[in-house]
Protein backbone atom coordinates (compact mmCIF):
# COMPACT_ATOMS: atom_id res chain seq x y z
CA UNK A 1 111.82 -114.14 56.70
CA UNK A 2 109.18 -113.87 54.03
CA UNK A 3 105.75 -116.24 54.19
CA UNK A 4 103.33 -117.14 51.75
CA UNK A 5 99.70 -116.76 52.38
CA UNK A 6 98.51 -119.78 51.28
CA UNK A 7 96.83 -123.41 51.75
CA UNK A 8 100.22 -124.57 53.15
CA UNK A 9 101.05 -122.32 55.89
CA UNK A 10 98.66 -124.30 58.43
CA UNK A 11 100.68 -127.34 57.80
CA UNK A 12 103.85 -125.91 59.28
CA UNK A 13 101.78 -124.77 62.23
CA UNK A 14 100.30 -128.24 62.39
CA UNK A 15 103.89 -129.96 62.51
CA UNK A 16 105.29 -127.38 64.97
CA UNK A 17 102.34 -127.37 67.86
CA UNK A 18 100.18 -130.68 68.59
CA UNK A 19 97.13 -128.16 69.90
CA UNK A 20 96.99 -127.00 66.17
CA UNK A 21 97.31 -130.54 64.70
CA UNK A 22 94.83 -131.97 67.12
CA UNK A 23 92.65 -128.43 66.64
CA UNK A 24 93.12 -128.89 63.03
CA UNK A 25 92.30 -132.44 62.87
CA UNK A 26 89.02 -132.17 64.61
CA UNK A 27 87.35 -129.47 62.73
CA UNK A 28 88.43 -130.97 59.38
CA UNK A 29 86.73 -134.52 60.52
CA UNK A 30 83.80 -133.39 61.82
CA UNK A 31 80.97 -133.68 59.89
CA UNK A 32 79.01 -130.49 61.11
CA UNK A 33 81.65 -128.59 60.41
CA UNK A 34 82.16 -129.84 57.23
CA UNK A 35 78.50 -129.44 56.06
CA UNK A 36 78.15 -126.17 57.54
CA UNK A 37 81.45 -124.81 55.81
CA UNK A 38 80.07 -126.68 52.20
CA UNK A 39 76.84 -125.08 52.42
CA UNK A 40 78.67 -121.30 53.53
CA UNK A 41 79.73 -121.40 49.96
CA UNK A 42 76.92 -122.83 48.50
CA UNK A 43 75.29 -119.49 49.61
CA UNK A 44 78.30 -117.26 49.43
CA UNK A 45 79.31 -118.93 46.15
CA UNK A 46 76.95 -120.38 43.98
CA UNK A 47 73.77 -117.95 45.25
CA UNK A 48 75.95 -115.30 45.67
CA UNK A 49 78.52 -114.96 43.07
CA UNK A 50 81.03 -114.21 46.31
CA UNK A 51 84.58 -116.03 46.26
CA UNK A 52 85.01 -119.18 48.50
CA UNK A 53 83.92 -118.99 51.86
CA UNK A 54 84.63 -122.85 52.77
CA UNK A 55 87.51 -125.30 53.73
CA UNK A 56 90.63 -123.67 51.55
CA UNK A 57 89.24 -120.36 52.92
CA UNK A 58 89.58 -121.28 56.37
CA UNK A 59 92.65 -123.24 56.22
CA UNK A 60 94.34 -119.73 54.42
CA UNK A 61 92.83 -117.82 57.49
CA UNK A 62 94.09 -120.17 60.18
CA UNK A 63 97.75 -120.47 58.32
CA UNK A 64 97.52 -116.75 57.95
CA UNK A 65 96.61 -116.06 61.17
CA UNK A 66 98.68 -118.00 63.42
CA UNK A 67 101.95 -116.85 61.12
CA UNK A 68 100.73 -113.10 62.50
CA UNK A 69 100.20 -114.39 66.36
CA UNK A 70 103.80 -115.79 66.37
CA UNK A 71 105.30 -112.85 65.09
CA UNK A 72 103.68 -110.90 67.89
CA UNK A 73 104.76 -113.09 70.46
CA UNK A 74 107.98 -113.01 69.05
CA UNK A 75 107.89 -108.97 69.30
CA UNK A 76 106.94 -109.46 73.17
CA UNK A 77 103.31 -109.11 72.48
CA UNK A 78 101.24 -111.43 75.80
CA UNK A 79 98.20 -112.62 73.80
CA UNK A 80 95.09 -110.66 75.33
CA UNK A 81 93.53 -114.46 76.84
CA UNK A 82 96.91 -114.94 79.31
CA UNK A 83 96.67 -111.67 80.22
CA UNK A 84 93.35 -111.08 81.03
CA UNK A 85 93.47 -114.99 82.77
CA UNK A 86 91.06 -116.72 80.62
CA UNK A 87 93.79 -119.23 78.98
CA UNK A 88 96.83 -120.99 81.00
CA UNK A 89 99.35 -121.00 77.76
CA UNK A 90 100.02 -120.21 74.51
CA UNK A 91 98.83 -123.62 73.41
CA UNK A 92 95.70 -122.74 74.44
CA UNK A 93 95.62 -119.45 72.53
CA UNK A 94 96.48 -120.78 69.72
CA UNK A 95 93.43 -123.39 69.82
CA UNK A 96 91.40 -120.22 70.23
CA UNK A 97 92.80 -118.62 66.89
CA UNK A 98 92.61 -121.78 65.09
CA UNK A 99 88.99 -122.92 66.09
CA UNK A 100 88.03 -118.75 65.28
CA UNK A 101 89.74 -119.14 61.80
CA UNK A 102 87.84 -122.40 60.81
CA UNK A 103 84.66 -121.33 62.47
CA UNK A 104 84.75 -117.82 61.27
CA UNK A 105 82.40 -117.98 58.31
CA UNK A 106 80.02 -120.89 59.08
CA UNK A 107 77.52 -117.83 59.50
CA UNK A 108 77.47 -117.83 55.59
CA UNK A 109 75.36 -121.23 55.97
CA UNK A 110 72.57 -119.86 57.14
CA UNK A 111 72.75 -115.96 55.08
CA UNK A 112 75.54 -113.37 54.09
CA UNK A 113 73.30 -110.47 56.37
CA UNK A 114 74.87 -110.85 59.90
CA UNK A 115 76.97 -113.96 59.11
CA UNK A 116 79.64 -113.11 61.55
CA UNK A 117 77.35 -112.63 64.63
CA UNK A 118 75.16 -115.87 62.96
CA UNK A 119 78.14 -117.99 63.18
CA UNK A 120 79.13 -116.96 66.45
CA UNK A 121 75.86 -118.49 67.95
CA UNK A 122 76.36 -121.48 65.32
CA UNK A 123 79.68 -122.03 66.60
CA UNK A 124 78.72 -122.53 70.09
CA UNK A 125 78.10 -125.97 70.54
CA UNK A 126 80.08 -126.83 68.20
CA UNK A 127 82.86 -125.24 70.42
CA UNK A 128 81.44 -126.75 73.39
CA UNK A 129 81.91 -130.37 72.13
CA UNK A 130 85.18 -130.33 70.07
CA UNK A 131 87.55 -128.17 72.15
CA UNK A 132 87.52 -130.62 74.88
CA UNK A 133 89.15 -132.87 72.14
CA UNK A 134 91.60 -130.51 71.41
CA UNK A 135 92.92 -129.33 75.01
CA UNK A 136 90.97 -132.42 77.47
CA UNK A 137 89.08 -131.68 79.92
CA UNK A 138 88.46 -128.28 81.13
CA UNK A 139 86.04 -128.15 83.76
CA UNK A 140 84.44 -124.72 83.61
CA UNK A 141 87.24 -123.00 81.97
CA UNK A 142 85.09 -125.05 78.50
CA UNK A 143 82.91 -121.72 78.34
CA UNK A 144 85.03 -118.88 79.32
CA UNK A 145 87.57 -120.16 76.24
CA UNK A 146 84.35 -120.67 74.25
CA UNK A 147 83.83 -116.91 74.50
CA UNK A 148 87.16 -115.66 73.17
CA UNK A 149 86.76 -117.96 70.45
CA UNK A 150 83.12 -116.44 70.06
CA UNK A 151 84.14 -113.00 70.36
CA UNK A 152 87.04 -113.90 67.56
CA UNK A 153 84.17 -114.92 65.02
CA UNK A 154 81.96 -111.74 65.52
CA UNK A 155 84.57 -109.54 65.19
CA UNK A 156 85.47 -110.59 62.03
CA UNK A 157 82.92 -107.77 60.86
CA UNK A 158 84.10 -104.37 59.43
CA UNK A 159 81.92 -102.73 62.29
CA UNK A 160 83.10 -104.46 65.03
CA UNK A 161 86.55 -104.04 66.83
CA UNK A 162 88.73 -106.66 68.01
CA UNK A 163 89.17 -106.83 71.99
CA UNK A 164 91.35 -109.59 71.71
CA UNK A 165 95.03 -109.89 70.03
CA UNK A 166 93.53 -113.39 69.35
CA UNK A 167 90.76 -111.89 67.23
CA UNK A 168 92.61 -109.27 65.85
CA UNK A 169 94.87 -112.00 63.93
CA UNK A 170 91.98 -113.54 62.42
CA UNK A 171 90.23 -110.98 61.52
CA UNK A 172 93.19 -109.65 59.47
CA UNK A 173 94.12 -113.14 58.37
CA UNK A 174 90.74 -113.02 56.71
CA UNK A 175 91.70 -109.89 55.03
CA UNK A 176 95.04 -111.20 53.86
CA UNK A 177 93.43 -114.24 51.51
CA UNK A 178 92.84 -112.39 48.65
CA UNK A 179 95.51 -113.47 45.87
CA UNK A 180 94.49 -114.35 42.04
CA UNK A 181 92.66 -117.77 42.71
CA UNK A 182 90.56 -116.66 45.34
CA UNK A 183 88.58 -114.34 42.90
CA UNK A 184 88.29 -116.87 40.20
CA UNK A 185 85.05 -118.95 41.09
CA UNK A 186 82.96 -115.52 41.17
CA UNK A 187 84.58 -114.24 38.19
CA UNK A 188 84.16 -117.71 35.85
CA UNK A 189 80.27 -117.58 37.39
CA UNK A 190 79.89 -114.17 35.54
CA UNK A 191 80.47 -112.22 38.77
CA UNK A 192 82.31 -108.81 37.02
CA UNK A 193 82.56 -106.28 39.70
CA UNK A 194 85.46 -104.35 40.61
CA UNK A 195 85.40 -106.67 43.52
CA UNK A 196 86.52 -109.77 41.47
CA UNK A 197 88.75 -107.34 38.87
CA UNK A 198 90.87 -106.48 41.70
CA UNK A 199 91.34 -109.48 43.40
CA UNK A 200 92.35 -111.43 40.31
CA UNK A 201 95.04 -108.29 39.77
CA UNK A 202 96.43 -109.46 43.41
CA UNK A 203 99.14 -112.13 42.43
CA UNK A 204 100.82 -112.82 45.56
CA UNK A 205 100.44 -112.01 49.55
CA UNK A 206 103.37 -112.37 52.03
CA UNK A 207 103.77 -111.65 55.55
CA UNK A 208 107.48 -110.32 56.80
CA UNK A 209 109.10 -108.23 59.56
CA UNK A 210 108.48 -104.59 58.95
CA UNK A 211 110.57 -101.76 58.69
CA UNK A 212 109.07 -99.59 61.85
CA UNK A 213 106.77 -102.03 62.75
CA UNK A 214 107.06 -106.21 63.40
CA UNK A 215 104.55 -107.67 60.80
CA UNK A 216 104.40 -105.68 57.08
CA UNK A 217 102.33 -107.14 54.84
CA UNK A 218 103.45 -107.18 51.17
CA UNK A 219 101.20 -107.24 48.31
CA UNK A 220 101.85 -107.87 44.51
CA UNK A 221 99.90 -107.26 42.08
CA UNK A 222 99.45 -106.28 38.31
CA UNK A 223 97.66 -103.19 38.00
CA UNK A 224 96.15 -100.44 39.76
CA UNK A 225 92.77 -102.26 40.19
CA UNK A 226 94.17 -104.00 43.54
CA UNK A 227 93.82 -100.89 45.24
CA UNK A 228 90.49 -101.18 45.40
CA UNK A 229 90.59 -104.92 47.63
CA UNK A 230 93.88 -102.96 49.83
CA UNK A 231 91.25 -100.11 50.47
CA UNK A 232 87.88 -101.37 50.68
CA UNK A 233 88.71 -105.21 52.35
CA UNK A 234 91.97 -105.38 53.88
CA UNK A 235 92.28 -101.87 55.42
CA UNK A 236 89.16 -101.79 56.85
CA UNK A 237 89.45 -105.03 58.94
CA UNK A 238 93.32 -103.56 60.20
CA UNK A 239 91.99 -100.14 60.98
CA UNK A 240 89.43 -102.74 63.89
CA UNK A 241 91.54 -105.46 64.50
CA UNK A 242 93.20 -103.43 67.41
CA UNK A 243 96.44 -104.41 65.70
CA UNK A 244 96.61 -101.17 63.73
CA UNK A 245 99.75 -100.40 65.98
CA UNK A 246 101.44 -103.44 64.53
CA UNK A 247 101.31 -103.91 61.09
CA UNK A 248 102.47 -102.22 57.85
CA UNK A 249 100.93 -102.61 54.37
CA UNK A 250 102.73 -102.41 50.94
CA UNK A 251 101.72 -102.72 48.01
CA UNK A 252 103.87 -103.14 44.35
CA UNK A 253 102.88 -103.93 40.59
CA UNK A 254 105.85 -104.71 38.50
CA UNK A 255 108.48 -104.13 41.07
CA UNK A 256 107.35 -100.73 41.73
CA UNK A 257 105.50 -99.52 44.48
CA UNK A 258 102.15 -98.18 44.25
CA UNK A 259 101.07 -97.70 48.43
CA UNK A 260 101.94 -97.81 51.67
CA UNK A 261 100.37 -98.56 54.66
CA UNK A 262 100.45 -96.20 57.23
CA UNK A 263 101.16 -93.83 54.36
């Protein structure tokens, strides 16, 4: 079955698992988190000329994300927190992929330079008091899920590879929101770079079993110009997310296609 990447897709997570509604609920309510994701694009956005960085961004990421983690547990794949003993259940792996996703770019708040590793350390309190919410009380277990989570938001950078299957699904969620409307605010601010040309070629992103692999990623677009975002943005962050095993890429204007991934 084909998926969207969109808005949407956290909503059917939401109605499915009560850690992601609860997860879900708690970061959208709180008013740190909402500040801190406000003023991530009020740097990434309006100092910037960077596309949105804030709430729809990390709703797409957490949708996106959590629609790649099921797949792989579906294809037999033990999330890396069970196995290594740091979380008791899926639930609880999913709280770390959702609180990652939402948390992810809070780094922006503060400066683009180092925003992943900035929000990491920004994150930590927040973590600290709002996961308890989420899964009740943890005793010391709080701060050894509190580091997955961390890890999950620093390794969202193109330099840093996921340890985690955890962080590898966010960090390629984060590569997979880049359809038409998410290039629009930089481009209407005067923000012409190859950058915004390509994303607003990018019409559509959906995530589906693969031919050879279980998740292929399917990308349609207009022109040739969304090579550039497939190249420079979305390969990138697969070829670290330790998921490179996993996923396919391809990509088609006009019904034909231009790329695969592995090619």
């Amino acid at each position: 079955m084909s998926v969207k990447v969109s808005p949407a897709l956290i909503g059917t997570y939401s109605r499915r698992y009560e850690a992601v509604s609860k997860a879900v609920s708690v970061l959208e309510s709180d008013p740190e988190v909402v500040q801190l994701l406000r003023m991530s694009n009020v740097m990434a956005v309006s100092r910037l000329g960077y596309n949105d960085h804030g709430p729809v961004h990390a709703k797409i990421v957490a949708g996106a994300a959590l629609e790649l983690f099921e797949r792989l547990l579906r294809h037999g794949v033990k999330p890396t927190s069970i196995e290594n003993g740091v979380a008791k259940s899926e639930e609880e792996s999913r709280a770390i992929v959702v609180f990652a996703s939402f948390l992810h770019d809070i780094g922006n708040s503060v400066h683009r330079d180092m925003h992943e590793l900035l929000g990491a350390l920004l994150a930590k309190d927040i973590v600290d008091r709002l996961l308890p919410e989420v899964l009740g009380n943890l005793g010391a277990r709080l701060y050894a899920l509190r580091q997955e989570i961390l890890h999950a938001i620093h390794a969202t950078a193109y330099d840093v590879r996921c340890l985690t299957i955890e962080a590898g699904v966010v960090k390629v969620a984060d590569g997979l929101d880049m359809s038409e409307g998410r290039a629009r605010i930089p481009y209407e601010l005067g923000k012409i770079d190859m950058h915004s040309v390509s994303a607003l070629s990018i019409k559509r992103v959906d995530i589906e079993g693969g031919d050879k692999r279980p998740i292929r990623v399917v990308v349609r677009a207009d022109d040739m110009a969304s090579l550039f975002q497939i190249e420079r943005v979305l390969l990138p962050k697969i070829r670290t997310s330790g998921l490179e095993d996993y996923i396919e890429v391809a990509v088609y204007t006009g019904g034909r296609l231009l790329m695969t991934y592995p090619r």
